[in-house]
PDB file of N, CA and C in Angstrom:
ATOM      1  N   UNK A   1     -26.991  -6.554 -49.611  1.00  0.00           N
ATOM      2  CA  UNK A   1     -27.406  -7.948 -49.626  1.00  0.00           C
ATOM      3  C   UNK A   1     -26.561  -8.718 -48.614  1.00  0.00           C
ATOM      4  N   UNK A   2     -27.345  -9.301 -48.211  1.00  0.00           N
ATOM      5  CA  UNK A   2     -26.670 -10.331 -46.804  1.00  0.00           C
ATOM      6  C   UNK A   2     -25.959 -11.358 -47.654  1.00  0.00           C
ATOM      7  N   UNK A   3     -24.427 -11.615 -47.167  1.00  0.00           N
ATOM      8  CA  UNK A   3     -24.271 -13.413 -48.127  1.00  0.00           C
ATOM      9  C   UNK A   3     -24.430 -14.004 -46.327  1.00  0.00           C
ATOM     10  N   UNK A   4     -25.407 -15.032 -46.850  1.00  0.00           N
ATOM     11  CA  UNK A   4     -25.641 -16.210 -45.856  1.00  0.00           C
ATOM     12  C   UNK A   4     -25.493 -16.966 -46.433  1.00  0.00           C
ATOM     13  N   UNK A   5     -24.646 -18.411 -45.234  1.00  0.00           N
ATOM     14  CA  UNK A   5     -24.381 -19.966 -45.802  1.00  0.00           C
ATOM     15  C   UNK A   5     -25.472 -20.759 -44.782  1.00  0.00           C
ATOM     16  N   UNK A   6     -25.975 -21.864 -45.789  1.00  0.00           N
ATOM     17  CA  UNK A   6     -26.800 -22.750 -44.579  1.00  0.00           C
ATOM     18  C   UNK A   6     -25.985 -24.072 -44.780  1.00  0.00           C
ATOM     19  N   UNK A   7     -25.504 -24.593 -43.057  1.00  0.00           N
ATOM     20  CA  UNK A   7     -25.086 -25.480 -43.235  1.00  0.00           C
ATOM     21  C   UNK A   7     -25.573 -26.118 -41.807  1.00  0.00           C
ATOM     22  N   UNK A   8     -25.820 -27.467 -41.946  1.00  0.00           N
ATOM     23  CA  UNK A   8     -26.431 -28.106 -41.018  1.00  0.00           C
ATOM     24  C   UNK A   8     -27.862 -27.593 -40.368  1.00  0.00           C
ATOM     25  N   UNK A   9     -28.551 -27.121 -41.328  1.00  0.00           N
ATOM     26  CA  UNK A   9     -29.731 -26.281 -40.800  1.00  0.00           C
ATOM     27  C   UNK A   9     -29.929 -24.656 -40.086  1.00  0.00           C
ATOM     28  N   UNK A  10     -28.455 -24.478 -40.016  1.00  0.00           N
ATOM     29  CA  UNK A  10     -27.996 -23.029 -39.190  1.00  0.00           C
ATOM     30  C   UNK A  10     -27.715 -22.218 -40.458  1.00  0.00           C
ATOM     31  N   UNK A  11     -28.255 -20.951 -40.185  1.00  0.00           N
ATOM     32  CA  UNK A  11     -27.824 -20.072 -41.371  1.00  0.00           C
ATOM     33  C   UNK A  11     -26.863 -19.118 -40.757  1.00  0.00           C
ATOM     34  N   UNK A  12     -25.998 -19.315 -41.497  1.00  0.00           N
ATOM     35  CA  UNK A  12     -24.428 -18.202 -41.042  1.00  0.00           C
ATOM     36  C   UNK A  12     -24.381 -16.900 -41.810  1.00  0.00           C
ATOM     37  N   UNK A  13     -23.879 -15.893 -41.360  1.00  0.00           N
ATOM     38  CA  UNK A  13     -23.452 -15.081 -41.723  1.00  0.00           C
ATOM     39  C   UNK A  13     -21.992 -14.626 -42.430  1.00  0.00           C
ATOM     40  N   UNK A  14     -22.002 -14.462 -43.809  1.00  0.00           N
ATOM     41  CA  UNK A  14     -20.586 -14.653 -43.932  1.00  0.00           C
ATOM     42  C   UNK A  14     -20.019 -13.397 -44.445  1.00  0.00           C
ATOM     43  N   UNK A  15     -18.640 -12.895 -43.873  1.00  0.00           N
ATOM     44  CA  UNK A  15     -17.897 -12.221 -44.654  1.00  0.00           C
ATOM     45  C   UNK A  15     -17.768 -11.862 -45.767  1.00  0.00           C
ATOM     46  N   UNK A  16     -17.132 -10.832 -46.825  1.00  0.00           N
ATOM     47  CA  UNK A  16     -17.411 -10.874 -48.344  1.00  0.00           C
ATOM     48  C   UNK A  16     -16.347 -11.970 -48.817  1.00  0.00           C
ATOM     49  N   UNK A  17     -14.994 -11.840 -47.770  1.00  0.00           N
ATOM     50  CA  UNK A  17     -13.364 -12.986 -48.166  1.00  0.00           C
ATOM     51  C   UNK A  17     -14.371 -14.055 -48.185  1.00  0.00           C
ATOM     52  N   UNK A  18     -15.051 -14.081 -47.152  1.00  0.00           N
ATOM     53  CA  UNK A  18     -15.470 -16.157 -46.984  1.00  0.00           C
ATOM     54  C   UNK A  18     -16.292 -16.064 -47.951  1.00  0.00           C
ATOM     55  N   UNK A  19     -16.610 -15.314 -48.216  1.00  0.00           N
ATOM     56  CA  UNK A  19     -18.144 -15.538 -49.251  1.00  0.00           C
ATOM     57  C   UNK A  19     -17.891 -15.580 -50.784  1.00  0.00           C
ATOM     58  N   UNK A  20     -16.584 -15.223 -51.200  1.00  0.00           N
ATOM     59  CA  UNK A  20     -15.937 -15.275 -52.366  1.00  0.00           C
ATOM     60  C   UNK A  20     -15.249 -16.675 -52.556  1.00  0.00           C
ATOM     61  N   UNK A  21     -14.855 -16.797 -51.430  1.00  0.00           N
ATOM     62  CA  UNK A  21     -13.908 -18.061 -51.317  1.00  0.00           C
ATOM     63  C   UNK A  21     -14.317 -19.826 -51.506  1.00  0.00           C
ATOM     64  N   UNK A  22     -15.858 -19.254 -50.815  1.00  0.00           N
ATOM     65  CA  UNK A  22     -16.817 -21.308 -51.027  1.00  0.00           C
ATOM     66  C   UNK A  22     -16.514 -21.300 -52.796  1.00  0.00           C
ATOM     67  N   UNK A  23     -17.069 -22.532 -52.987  1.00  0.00           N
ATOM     68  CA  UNK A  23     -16.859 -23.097 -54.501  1.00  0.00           C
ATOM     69  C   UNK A  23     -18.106 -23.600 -54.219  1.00  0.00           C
ATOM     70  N   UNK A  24     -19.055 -23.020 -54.684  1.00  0.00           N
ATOM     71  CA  UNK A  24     -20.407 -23.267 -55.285  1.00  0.00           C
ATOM     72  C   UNK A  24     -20.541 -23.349 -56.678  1.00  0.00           C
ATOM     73  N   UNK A  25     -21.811 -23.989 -56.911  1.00  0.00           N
ATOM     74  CA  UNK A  25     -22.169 -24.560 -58.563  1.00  0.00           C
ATOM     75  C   UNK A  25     -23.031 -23.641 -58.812  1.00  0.00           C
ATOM     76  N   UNK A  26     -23.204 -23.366 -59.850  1.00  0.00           N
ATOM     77  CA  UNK A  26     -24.679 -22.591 -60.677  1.00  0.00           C
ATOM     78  C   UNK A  26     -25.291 -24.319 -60.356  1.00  0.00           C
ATOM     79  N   UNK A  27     -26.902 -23.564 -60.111  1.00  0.00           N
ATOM     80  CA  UNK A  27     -27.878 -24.799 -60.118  1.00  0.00           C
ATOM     81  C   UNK A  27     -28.468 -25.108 -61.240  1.00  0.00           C
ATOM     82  N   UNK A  28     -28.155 -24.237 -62.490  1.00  0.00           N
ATOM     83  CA  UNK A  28     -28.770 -24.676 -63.897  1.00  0.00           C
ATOM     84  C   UNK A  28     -27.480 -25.820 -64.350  1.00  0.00           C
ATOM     85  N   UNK A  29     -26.183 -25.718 -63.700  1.00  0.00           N
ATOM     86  CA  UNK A  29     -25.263 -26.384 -64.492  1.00  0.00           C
ATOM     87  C   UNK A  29     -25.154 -27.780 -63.638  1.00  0.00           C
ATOM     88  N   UNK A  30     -26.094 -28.013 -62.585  1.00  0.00           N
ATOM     89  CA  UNK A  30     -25.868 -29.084 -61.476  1.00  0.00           C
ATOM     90  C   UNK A  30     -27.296 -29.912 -62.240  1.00  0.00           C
ATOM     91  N   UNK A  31     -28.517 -29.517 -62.395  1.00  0.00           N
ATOM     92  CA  UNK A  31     -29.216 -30.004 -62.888  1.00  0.00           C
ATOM     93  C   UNK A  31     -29.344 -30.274 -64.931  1.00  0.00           C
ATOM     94  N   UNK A  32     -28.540 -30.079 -65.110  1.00  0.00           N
ATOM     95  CA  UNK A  32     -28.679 -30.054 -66.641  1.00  0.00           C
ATOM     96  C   UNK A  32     -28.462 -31.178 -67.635  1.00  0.00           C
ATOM     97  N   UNK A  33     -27.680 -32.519 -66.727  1.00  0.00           N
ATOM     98  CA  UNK A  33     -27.743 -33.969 -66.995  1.00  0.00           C
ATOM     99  C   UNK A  33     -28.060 -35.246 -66.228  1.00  0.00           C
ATOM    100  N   UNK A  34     -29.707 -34.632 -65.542  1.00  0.00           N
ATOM    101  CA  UNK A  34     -30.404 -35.219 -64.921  1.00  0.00           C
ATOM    102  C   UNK A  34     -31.543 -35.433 -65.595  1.00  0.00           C
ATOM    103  N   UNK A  35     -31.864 -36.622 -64.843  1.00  0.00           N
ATOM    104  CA  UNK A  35     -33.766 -36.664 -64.830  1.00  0.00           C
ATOM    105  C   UNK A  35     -34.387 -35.865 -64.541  1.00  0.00           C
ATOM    106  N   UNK A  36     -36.040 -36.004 -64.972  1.00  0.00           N
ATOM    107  CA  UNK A  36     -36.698 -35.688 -64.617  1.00  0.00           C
ATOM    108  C   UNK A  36     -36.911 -36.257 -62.866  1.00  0.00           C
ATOM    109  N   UNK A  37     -36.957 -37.278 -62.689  1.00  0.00           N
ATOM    110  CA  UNK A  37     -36.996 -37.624 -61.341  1.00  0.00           C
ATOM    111  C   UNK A  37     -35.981 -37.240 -60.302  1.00  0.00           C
ATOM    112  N   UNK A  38     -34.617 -37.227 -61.008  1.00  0.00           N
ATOM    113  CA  UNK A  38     -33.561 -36.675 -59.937  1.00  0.00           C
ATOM    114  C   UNK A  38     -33.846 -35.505 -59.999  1.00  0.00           C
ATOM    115  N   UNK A  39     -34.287 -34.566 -60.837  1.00  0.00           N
ATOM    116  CA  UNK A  39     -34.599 -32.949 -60.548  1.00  0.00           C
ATOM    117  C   UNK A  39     -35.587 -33.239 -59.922  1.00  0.00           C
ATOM    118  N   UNK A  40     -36.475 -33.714 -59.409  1.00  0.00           N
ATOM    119  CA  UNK A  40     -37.509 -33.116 -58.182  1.00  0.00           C
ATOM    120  C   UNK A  40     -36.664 -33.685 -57.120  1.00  0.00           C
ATOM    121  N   UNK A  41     -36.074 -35.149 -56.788  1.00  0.00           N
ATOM    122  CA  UNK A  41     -35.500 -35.603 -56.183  1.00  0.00           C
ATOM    123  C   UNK A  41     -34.608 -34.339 -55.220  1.00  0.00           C
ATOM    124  N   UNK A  42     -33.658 -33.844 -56.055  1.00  0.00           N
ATOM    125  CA  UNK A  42     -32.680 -32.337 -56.105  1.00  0.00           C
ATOM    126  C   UNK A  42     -33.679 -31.315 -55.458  1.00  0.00           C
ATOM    127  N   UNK A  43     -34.605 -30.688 -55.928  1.00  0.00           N
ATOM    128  CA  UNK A  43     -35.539 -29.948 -55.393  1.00  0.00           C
ATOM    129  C   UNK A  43     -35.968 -29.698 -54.060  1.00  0.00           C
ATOM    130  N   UNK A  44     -36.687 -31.507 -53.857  1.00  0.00           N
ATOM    131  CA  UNK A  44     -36.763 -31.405 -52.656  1.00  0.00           C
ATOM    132  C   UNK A  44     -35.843 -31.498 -51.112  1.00  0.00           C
ATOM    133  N   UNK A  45     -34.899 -31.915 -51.553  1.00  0.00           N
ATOM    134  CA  UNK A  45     -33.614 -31.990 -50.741  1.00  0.00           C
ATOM    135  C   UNK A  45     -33.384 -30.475 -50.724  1.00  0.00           C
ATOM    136  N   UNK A  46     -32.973 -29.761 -51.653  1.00  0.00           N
ATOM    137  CA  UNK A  46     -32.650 -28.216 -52.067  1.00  0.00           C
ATOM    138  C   UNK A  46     -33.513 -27.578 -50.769  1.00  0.00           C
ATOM    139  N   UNK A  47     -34.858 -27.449 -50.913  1.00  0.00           N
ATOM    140  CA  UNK A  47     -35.804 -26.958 -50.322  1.00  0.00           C
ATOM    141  C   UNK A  47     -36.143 -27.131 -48.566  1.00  0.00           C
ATOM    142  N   UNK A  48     -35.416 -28.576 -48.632  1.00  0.00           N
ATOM    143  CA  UNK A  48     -35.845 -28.680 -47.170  1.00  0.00           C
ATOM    144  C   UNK A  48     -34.374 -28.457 -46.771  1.00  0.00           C
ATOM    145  N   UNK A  49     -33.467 -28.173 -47.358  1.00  0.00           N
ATOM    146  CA  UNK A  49     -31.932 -27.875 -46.730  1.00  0.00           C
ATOM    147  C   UNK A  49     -31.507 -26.280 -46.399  1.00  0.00           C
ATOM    148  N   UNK A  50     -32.436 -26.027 -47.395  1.00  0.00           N
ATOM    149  CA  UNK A  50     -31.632 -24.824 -47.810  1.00  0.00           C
ATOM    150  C   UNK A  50     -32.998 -23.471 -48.029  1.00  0.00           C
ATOM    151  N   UNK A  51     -33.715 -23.594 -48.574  1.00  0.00           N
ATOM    152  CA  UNK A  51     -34.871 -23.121 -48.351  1.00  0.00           C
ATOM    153  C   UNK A  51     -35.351 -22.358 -47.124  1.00  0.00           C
ATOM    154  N   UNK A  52     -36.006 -23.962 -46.368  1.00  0.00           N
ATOM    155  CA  UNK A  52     -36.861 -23.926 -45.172  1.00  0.00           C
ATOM    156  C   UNK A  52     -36.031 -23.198 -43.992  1.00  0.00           C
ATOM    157  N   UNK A  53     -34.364 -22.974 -43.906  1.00  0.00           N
ATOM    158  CA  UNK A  53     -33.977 -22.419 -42.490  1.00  0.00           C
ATOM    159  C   UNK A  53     -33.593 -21.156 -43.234  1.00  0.00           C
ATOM    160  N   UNK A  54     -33.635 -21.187 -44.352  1.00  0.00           N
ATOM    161  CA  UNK A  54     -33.421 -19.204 -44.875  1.00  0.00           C
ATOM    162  C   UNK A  54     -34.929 -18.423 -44.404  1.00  0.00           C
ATOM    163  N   UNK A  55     -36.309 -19.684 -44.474  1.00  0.00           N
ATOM    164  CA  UNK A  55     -37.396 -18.304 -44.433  1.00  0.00           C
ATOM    165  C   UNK A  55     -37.452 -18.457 -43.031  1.00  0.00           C
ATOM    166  N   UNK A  56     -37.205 -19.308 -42.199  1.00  0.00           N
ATOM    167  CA  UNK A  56     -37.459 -19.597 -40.646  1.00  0.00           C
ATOM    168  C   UNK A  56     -36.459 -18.423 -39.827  1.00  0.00           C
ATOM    169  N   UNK A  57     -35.133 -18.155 -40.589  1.00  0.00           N
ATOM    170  CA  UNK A  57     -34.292 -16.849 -40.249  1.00  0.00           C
ATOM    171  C   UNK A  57     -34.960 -15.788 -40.788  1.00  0.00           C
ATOM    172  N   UNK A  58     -35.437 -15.809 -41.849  1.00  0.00           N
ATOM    173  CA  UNK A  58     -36.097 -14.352 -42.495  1.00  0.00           C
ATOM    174  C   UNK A  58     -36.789 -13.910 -41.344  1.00  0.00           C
ATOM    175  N   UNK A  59     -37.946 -14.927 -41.011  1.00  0.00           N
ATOM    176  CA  UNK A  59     -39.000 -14.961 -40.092  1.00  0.00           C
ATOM    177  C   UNK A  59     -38.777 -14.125 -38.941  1.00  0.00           C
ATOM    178  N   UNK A  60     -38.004 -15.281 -38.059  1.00  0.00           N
ATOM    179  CA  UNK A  60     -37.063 -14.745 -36.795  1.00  0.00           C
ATOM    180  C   UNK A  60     -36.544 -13.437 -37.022  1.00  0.00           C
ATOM    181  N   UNK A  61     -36.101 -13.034 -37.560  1.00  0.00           N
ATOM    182  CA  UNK A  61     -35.431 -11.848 -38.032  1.00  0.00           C
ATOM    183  C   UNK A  61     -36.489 -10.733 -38.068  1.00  0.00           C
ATOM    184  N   UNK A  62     -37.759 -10.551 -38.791  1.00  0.00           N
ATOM    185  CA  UNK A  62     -38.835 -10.049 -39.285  1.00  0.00           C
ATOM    186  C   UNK A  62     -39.683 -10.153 -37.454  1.00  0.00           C
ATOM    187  N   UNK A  63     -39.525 -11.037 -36.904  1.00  0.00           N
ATOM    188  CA  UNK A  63     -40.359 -10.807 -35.519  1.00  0.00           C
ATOM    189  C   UNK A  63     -39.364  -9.760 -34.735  1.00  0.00           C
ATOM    190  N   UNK A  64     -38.384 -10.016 -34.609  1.00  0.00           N
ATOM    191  CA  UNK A  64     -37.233  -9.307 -34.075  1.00  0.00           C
ATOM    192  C   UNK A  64     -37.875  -7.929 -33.974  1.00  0.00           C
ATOM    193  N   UNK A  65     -37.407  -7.697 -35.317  1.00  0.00           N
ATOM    194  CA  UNK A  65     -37.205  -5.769 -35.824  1.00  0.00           C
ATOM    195  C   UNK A  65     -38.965  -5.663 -35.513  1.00  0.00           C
ATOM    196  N   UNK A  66     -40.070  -6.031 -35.575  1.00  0.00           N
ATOM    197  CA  UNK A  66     -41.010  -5.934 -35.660  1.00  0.00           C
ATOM    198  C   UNK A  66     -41.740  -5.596 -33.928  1.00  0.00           C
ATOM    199  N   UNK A  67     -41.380  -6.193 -33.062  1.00  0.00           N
ATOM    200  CA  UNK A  67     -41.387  -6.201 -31.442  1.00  0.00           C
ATOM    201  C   UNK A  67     -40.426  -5.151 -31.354  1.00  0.00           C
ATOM    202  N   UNK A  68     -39.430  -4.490 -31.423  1.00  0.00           N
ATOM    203  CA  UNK A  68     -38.570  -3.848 -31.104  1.00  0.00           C
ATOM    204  C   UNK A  68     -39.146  -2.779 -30.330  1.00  0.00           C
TER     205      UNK A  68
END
C-alpha cells in the first residue's frame, strides 16, 4: 500500500517514518459532534481536497503503466 499525503492539491509520496509521524484524526471521531449540515459541509471540502487529486493521480498513474 502506497501512504500518500495530499497537500495543496499535490499528492506526495511518503516514507513509512513520515507517514507514522503526521497526527491525523479518525474521520468518524472529527464528524461525531456535528450537524447534519456541517457533515456535508465536511464532505464536500473532504472530497474536493482530498478525493479529487488522489483519483486524478490514480488516473495519471493508470495512463502511465498503460502506454508503456
Amino acid at each position: 500500500m502506497k501512504r500518500v499525503f495530499v497537500k495543496d492539491g499535490k499528492v506526495k509520496q511518503l516514507t513509512k517514518r513520515h507517514f507514522k509521524s503526521l497526527q491525523a484524526r479518525n474521520t468518524s471521531r472529527v464528524v461525531k459532534d456535528m450537524t447534519p449540515e456541517e457533515i456535508e459541509s465536511y464532505n464536500k471540502e473532504r472530497h474536493e481536497r482530498f478525493i479529487v487529486p488522489l483519483m486524478e493521480s490514480n488516473r495519471k498513474s493508470m495512463k502511465k503503466n498503460v502506454y508503456r
